[in-house]
Protein backbone atom coordinates (compact mmCIF):
# COMPACT_ATOMS: atom_id res chain seq x y z
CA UNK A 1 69.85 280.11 79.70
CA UNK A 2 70.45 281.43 76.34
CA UNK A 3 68.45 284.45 75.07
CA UNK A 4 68.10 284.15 71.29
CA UNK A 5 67.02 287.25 68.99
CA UNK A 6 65.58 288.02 65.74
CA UNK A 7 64.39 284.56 65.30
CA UNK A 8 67.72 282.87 64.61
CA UNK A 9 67.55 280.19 67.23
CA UNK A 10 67.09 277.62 64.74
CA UNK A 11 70.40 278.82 62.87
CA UNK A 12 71.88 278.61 66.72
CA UNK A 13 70.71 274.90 67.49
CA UNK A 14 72.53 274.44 64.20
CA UNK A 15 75.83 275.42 64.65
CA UNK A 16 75.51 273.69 68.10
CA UNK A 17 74.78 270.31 66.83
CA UNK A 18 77.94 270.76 64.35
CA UNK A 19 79.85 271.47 66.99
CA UNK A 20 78.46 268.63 69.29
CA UNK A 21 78.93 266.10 66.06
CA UNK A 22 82.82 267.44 65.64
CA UNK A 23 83.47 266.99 68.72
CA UNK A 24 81.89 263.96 70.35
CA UNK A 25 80.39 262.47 66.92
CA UNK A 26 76.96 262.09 65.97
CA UNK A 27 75.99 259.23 67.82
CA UNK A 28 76.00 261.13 70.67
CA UNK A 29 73.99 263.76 69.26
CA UNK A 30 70.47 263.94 70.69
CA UNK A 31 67.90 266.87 71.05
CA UNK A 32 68.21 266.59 74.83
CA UNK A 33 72.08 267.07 74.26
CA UNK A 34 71.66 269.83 71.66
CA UNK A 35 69.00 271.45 74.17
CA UNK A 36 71.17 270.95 77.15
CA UNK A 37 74.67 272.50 75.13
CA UNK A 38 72.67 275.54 73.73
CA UNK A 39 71.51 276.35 76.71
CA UNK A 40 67.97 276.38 75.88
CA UNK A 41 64.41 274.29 77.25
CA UNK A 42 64.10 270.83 76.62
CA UNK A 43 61.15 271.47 74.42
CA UNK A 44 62.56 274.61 72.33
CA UNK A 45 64.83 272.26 69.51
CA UNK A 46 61.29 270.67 68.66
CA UNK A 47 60.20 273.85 67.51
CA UNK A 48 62.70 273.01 64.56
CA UNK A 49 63.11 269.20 64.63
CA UNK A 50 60.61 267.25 65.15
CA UNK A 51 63.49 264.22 65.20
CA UNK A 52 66.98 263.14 66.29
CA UNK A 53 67.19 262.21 62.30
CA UNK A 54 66.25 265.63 61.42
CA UNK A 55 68.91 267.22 63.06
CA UNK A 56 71.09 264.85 61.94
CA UNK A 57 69.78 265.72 58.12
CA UNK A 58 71.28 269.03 59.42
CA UNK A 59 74.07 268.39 60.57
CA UNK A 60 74.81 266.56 56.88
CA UNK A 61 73.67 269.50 55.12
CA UNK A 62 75.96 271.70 56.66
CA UNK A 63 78.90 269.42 56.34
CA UNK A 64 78.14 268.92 52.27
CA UNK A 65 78.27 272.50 51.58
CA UNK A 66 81.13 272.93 53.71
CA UNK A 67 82.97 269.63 51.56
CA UNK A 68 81.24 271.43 48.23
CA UNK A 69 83.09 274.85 49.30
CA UNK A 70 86.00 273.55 49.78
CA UNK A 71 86.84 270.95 47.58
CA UNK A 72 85.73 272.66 43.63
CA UNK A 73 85.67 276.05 42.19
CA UNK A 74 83.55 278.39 40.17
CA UNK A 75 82.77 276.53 36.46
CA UNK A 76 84.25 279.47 34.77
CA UNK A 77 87.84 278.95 36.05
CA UNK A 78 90.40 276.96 34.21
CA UNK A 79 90.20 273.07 34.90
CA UNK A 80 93.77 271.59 34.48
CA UNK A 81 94.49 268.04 35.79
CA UNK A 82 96.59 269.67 38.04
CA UNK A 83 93.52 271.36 40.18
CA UNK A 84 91.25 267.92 40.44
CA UNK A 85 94.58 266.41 41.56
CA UNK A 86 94.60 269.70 44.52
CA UNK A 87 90.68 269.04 44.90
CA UNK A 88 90.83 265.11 45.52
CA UNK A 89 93.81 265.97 47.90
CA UNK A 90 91.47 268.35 49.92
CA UNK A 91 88.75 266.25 49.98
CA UNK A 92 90.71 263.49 51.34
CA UNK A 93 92.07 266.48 53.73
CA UNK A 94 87.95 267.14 54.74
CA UNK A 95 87.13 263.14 55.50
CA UNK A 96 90.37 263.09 57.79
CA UNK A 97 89.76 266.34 59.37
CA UNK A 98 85.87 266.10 60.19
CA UNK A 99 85.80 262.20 60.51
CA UNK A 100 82.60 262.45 62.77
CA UNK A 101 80.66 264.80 60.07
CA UNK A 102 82.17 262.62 57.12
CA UNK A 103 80.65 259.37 58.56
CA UNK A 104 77.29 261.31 59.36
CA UNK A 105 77.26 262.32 55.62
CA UNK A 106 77.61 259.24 54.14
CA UNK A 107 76.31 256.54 56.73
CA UNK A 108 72.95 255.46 56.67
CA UNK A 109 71.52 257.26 60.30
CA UNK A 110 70.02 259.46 57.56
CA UNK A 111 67.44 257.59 55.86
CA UNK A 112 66.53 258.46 52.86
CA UNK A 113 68.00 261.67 51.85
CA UNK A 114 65.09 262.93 49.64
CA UNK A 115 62.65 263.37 52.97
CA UNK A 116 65.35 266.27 53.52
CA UNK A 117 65.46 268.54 50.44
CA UNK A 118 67.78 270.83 51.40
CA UNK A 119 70.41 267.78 52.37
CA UNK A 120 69.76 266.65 49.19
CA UNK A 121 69.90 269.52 47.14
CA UNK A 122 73.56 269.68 48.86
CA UNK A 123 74.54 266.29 48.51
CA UNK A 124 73.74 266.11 44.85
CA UNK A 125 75.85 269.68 44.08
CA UNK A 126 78.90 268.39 45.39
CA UNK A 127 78.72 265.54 42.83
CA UNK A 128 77.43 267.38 40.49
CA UNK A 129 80.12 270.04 40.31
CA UNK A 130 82.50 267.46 40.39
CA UNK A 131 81.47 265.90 37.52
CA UNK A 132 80.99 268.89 36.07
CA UNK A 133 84.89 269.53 36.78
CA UNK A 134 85.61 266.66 35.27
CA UNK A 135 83.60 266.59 32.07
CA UNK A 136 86.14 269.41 30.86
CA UNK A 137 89.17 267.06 31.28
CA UNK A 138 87.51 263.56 29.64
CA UNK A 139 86.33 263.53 26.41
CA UNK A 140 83.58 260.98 26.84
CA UNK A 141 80.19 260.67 26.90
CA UNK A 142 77.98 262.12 29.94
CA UNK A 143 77.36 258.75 30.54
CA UNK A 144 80.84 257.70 30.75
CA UNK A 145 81.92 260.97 32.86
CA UNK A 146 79.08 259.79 35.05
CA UNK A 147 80.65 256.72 35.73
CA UNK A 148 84.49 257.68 35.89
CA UNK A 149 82.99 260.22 38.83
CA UNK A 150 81.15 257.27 40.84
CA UNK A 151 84.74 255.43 40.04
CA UNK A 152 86.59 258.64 41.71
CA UNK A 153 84.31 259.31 43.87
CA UNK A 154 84.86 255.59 45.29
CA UNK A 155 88.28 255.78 45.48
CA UNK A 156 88.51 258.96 47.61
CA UNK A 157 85.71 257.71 49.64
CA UNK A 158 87.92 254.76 50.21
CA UNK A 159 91.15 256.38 50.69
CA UNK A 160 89.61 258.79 53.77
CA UNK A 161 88.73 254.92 55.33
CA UNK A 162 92.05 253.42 54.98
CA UNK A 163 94.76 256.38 55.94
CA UNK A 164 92.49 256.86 59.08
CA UNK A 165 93.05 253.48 59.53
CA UNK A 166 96.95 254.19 58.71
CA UNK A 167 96.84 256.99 61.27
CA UNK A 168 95.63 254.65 63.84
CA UNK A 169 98.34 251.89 63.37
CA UNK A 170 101.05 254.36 63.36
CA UNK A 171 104.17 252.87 63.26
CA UNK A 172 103.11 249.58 64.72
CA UNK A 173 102.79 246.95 61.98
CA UNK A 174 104.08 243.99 59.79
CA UNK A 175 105.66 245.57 56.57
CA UNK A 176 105.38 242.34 55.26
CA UNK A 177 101.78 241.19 55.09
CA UNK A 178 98.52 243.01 55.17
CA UNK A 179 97.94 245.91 53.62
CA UNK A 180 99.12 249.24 55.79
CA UNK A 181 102.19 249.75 54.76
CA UNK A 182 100.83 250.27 51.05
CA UNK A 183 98.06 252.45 52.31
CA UNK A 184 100.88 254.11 54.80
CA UNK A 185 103.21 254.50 51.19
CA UNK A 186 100.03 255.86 48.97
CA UNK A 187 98.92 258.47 52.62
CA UNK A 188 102.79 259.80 52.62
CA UNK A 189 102.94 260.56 48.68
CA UNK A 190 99.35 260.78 47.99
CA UNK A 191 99.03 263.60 45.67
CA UNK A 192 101.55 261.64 43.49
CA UNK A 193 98.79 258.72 44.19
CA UNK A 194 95.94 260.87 42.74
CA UNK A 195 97.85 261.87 39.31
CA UNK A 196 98.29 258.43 38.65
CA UNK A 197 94.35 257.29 39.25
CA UNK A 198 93.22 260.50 38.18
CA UNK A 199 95.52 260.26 34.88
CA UNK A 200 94.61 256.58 34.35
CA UNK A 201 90.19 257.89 34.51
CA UNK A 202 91.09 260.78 31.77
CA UNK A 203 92.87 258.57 29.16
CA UNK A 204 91.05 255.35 29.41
């Protein structure tokens, strides 16, 4: 069994359940998992979370400020069209690369995200600073910039749904009906994808 220091076990059970969620997805998640992979007591994770929901709340956190982090950049750097183009690309890059975190983050086996302030505080920065990014490109109203985020914001969301999809048909389907080989066109030239949508929200 684990011997944990200086009071950081919580941090530990953390980084465990991350892990866990990565790897096998959250559904398999469970305080007797996260005890039994950190090496600790049964009881000892209840010190920290009182719920499977609350470490799943973590779990979300952590993946937020790890989307936030990677996908935008300090306000006082240069915005170009150009660099939201980059940051949609990478946050398409984050849904396909930590599929089990993404659908943690933004399925529903968190409840309501307010009972969790620090998952929300994280949730609402990543929007945030992407609207932010985007306010210096569109000369519109905060209202409108709201919405053109939301309408961004969709699309990527969207996107990191159907080139998994892609990714799982491979090869293997009808060119002629359905639509994959679209999705499998817009995956293989997707940043040239982006310019156009992302063009099409700062003009209209």
């Amino acid at each position: 069994m684990n011997n944990y220091h200086h009071g950081n076990l919580k941090e530990e059970l953390i980084d465990c359940a991350c892990r866990l969620c990565d790897r096998d997805g959250y559904t398999k998640l469970s305080i007797r998992s996260l005890a039994k992979e950190s090496g600790v007591s049964q009881t000892a994770p209840y010190r920290h979370f009182e719920t499977k929901e609350c470490v799943y709340a973590a779990v979300a956190t952590v993946g937020f400020k790890k989307l936030n982090d990677l996908v935008f950049f300090n306000s006082s750097e240069k915005v170009t069209k150009k660099t939201i183009v980059a940051n949609a690309s990478k946050y398409i890059e984050f849904g396909l690369n930590n599929a089990n975190t993404y659908d943690l983050m933004f399925g529903t086996s968190v409840g309501n995200f307010a009972d969790y302030p620090d998952l929300l505080m994280s949730a609402n920065q990543t929007y945030d600073n992407m609207k932010d990014n985007f306010s210096n490109l569109a000369n519109d109203s905060e209202e409108m910039v709201a919405f053109k985020c939301i309408t961004l914001w969709s699309m990527l969301h969207g996107l990191v749904g159907i080139i998994r999809k892609v990714n799982v048909a491979g090869d293997n389907y009808d060119e002629d009906s359905g639509p994959i080989s679209t999705a499998s066109m817009i995956a293989d030239n997707l940043e040239e994808h982006l310019d156009k949508v992302i063009t099409g929200l700062i003009s209209n």
